[in-house]
Protein backbone atom coordinates (compact mmCIF):
# COMPACT_ATOMS: atom_id res chain seq x y z
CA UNK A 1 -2.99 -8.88 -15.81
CA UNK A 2 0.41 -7.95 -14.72
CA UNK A 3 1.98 -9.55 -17.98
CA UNK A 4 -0.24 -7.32 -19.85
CA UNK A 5 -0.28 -3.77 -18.01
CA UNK A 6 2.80 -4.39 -16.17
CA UNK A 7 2.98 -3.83 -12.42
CA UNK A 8 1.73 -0.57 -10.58
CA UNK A 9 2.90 0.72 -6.79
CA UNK A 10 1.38 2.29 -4.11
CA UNK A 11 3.15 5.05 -3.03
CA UNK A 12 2.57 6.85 0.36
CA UNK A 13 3.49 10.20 1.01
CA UNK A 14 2.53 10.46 4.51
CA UNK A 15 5.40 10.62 6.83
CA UNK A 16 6.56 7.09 8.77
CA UNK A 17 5.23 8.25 12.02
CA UNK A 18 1.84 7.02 10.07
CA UNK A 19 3.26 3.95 10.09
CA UNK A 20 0.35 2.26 12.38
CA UNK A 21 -2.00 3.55 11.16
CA UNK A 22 -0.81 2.30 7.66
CA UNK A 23 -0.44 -1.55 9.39
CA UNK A 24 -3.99 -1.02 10.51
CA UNK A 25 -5.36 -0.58 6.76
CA UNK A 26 -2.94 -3.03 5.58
CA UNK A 27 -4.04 -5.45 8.23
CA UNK A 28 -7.63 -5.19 7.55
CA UNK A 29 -7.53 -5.35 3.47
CA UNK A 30 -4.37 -8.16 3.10
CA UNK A 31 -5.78 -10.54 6.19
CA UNK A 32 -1.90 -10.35 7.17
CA UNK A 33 -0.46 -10.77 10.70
CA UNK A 34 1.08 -8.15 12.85
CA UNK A 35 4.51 -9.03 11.73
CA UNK A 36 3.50 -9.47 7.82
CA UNK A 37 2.18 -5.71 8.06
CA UNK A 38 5.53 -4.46 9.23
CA UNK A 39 6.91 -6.08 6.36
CA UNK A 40 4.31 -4.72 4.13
CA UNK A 41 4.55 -1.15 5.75
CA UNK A 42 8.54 -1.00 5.25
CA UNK A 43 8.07 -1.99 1.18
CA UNK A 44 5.14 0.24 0.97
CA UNK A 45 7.29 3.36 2.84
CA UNK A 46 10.54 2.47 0.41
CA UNK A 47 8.40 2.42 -2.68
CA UNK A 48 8.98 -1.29 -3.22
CA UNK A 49 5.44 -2.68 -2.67
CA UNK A 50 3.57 -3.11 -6.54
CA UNK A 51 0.78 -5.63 -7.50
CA UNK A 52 -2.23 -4.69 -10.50
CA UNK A 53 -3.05 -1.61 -11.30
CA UNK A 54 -6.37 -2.61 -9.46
CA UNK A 55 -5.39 -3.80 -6.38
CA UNK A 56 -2.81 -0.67 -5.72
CA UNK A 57 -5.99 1.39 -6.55
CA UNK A 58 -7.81 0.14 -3.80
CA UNK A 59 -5.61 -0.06 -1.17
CA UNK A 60 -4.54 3.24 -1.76
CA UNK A 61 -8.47 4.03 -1.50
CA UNK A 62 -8.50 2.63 1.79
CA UNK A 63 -5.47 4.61 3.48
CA UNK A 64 -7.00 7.76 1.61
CA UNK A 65 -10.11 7.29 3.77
CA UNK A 66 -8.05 7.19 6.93
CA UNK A 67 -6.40 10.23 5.92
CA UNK A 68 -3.28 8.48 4.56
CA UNK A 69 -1.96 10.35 1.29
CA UNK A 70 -1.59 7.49 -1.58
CA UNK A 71 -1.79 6.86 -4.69
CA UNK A 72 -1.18 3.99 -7.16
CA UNK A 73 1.00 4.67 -9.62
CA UNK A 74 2.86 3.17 -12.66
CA UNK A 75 6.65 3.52 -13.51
């Protein structure tokens, strides 16, 4: 899929002070650790965190709904 469509990111606009609350979400939808969600967290907040189209999508769903502003986008 990412051959074909190429990769998409999720971008966060919500200011770094969000930053648990955006572990929390990544937490619970990646099955990471504490320390993998930090790492996740910093790629998502420097815009260097991509995967499908659909996956972006629906993480991005799931920080909307705890009043995260995110979207998936592609470059």
């Amino acid at each position: 899929m990412l051959f074909e469509h190429g990769p998409a990111r999720l971008q966060v606009s919500s200011p770094p002070t969000k930053s648990v609350a955006i572990m929390r979400v990544l937490r619970a939808e990646l099955g990471v650790d504490l320390k993998g969600a930090k790492a996740v967290v910093r790629r998502v907040l420097n815009g260097d965190y991509s995967g499908t189209l659909p996956e972006m999508e629906r993480l991005a769903r799931k920080l909307r709904e705890s009043g995260i502003t995110a979207v998936a986008t592609r470059p």
